[in-house]
N, C-alpha and C. Protein backbone atom coordinates (compact mmCIF):
# COMPACT_ATOMS: atom_id res chain seq x y z
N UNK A 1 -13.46 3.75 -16.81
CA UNK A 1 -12.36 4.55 -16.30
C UNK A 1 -12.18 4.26 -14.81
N UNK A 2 -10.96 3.62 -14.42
CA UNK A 2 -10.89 3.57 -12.72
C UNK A 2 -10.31 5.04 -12.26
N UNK A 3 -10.70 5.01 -11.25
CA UNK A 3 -10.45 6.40 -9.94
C UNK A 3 -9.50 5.73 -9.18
N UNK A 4 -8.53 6.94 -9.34
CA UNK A 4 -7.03 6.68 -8.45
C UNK A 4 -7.01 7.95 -7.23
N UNK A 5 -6.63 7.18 -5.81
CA UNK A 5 -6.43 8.09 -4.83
C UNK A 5 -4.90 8.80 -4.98
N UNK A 6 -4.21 8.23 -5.96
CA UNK A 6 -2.76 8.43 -5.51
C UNK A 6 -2.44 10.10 -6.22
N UNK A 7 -2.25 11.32 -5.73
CA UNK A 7 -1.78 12.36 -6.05
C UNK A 7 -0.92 12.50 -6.66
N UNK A 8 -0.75 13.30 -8.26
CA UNK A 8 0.54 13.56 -8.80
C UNK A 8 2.23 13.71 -8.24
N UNK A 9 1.81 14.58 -7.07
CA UNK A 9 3.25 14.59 -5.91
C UNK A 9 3.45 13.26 -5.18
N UNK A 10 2.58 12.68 -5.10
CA UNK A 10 2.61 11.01 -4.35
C UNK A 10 3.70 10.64 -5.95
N UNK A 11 3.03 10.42 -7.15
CA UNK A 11 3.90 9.82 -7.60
C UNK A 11 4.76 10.19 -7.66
N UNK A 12 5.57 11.52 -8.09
CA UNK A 12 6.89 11.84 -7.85
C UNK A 12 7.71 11.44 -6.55
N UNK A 13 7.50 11.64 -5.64
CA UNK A 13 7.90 11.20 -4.55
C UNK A 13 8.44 9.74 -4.53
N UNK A 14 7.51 8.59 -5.12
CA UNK A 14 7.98 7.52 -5.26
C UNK A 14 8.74 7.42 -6.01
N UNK A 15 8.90 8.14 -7.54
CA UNK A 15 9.91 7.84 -8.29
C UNK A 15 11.49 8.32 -7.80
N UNK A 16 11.58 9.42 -6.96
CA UNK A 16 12.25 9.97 -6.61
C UNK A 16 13.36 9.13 -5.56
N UNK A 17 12.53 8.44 -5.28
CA UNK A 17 12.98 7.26 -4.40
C UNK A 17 12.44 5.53 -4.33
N UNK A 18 13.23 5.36 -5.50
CA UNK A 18 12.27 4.40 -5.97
C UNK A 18 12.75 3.02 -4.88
N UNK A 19 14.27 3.13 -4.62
CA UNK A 19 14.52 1.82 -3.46
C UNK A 19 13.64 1.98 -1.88
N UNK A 20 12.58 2.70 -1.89
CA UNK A 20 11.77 3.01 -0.76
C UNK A 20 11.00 2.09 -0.22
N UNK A 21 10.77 1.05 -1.41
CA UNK A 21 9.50 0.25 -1.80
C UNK A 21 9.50 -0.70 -0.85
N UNK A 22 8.44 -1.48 -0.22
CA UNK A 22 8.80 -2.50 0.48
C UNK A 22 7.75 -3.53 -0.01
N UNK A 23 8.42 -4.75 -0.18
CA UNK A 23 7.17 -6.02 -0.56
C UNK A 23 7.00 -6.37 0.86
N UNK A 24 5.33 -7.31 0.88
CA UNK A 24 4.77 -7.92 2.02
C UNK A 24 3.60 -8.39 1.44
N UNK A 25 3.23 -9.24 2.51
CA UNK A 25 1.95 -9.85 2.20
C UNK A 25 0.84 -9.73 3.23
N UNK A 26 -0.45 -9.57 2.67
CA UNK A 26 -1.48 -9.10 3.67
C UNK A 26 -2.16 -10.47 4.45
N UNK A 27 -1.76 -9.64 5.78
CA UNK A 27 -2.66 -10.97 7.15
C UNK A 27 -3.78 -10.56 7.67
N UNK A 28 -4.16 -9.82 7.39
CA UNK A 28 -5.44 -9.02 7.83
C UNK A 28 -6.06 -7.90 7.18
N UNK A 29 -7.01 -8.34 6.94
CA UNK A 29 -7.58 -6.72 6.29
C UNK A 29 -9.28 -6.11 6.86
N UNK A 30 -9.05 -5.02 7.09
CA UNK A 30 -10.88 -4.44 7.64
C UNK A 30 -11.04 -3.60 6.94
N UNK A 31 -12.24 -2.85 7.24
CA UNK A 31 -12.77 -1.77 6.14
C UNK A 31 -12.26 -0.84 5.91
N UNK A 32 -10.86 -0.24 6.31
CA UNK A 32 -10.58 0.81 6.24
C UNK A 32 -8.76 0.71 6.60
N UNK A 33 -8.36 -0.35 6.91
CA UNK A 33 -7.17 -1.18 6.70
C UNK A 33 -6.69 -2.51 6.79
N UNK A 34 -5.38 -2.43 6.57
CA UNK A 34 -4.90 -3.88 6.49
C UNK A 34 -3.71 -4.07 7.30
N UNK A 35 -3.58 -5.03 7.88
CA UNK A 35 -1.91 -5.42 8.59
C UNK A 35 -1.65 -6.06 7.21
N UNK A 36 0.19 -5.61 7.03
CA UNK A 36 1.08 -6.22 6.01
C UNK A 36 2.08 -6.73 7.06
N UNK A 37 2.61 -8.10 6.65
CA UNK A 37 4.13 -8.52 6.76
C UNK A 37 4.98 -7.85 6.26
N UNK A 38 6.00 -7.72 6.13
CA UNK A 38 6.94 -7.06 5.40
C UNK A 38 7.48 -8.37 4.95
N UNK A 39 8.55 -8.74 3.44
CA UNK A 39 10.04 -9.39 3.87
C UNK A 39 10.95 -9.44 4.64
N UNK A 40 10.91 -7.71 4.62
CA UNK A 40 12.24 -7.34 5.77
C UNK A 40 12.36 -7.74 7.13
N UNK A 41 11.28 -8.64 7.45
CA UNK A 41 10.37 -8.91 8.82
C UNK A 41 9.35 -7.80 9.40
N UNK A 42 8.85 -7.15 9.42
CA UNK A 42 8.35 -6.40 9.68
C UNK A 42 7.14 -6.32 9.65
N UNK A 43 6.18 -5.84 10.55
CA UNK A 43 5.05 -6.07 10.08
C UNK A 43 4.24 -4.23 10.82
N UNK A 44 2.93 -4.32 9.60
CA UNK A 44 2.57 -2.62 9.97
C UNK A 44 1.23 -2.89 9.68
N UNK A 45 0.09 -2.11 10.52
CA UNK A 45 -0.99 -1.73 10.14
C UNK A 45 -1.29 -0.55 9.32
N UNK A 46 -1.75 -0.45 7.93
CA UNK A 46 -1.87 0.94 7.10
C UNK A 46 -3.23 1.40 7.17
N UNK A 47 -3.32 2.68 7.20
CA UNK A 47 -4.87 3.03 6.60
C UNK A 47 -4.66 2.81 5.24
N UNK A 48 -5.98 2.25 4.72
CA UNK A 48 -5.48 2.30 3.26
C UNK A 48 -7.02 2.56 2.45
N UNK A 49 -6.80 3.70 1.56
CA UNK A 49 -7.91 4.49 1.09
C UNK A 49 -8.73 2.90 0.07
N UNK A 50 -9.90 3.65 0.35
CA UNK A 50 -10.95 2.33 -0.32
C UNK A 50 -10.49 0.55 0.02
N UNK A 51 -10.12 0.86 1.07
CA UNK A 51 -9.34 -0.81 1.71
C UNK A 51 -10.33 -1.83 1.64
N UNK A 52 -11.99 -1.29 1.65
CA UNK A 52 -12.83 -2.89 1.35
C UNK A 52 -13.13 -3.11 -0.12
N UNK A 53 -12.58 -4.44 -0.19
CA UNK A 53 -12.73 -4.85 -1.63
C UNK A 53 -11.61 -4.37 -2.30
N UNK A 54 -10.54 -3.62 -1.96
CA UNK A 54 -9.41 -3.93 -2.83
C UNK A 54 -8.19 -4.57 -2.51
N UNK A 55 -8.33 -5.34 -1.18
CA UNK A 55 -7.02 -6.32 -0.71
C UNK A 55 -7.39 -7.79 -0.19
N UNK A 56 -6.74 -8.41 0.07
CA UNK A 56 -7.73 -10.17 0.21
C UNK A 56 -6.83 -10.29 1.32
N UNK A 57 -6.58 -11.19 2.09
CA UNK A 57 -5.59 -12.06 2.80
C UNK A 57 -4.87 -13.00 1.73
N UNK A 58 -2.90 -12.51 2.04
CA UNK A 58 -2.51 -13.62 0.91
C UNK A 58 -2.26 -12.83 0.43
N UNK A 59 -2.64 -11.48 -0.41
CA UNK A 59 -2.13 -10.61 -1.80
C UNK A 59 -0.99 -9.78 -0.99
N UNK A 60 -0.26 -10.15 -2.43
CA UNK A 60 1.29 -9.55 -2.07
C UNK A 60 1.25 -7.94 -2.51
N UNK A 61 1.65 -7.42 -1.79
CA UNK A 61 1.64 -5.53 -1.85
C UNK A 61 2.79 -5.62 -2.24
N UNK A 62 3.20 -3.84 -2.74
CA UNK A 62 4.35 -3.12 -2.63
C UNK A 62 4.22 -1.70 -1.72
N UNK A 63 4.89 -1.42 -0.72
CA UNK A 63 4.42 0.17 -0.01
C UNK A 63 5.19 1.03 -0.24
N UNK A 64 5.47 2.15 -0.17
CA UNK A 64 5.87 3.31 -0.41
C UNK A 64 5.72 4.19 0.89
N UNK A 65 6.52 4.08 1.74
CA UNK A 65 5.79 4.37 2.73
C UNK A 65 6.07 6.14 3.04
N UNK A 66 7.46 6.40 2.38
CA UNK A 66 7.60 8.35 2.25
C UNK A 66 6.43 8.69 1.21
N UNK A 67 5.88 8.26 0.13
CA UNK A 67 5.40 8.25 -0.61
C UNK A 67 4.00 8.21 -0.34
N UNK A 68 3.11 6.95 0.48
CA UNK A 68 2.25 6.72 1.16
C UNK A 68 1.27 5.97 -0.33
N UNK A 69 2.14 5.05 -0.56
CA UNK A 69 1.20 4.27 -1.78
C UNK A 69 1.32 2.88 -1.51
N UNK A 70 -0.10 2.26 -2.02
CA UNK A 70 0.43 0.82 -1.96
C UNK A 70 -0.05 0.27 -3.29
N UNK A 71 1.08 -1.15 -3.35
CA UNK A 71 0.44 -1.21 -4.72
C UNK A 71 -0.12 -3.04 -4.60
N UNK A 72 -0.87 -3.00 -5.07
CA UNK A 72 -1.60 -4.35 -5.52
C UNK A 72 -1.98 -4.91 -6.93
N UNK A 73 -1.90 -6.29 -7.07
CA UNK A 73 -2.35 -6.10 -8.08
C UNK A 73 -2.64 -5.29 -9.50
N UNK A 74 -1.51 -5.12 -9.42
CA UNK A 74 -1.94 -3.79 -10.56
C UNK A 74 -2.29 -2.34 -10.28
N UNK A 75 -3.20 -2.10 -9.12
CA UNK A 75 -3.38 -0.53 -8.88
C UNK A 75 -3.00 -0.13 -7.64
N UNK A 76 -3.53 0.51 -7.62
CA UNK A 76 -2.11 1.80 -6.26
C UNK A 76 -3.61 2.57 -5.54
N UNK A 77 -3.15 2.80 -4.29
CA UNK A 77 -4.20 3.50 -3.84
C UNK A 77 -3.11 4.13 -2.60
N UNK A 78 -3.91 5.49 -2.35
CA UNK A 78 -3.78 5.84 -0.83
C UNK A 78 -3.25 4.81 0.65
N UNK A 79 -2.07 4.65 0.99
CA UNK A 79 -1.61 4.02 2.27
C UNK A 79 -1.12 5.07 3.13
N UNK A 80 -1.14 5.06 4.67
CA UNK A 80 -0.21 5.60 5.56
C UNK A 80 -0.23 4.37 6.73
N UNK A 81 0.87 4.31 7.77
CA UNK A 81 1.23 3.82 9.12
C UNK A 81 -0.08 4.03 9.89
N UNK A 82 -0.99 2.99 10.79
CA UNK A 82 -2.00 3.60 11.24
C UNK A 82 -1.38 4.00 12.69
């Protein structure tokens, strides 16, 4: 069974606004966050819950950033703006 940080109201929130989303790719990551690129150009440092061992350099995210989710690979965890 995996353990998800993301709160029932986190997900509503995203669905609620689902054009919120932003793709990017990760240039950095430490124990407790990651800098993303954006497409849009943009680039942000997130806290991001359980950040060692679940992002690489290179893996393409999705963020949520009213929402405060990110998604990888398949699972979603806890993000905010650091």
């Amino acid at each position: 069974m995996s353990r998800t940080t993301i709160l029932p109201i986190q997900r509503v929130m995203a669905n609620a606004a689902p054009g919120a989303w932003r793709d990017g790719i990760v240039v950095e990551t430490r124990t407790a966050d990651a800098v993303v690129a954006f497409l849009d150009g943009g680039v942000t440092q997130l806290r991001v819950a359980s950040a060692d061992g679940f992002l690489s350099v290179g893996d393409p995210v999705a963020h949520h950033p009213v929402a405060e989710i990110l998604s990888a690979g398949g699972r979603q965890t806890t993000a905010r703006s650091a």
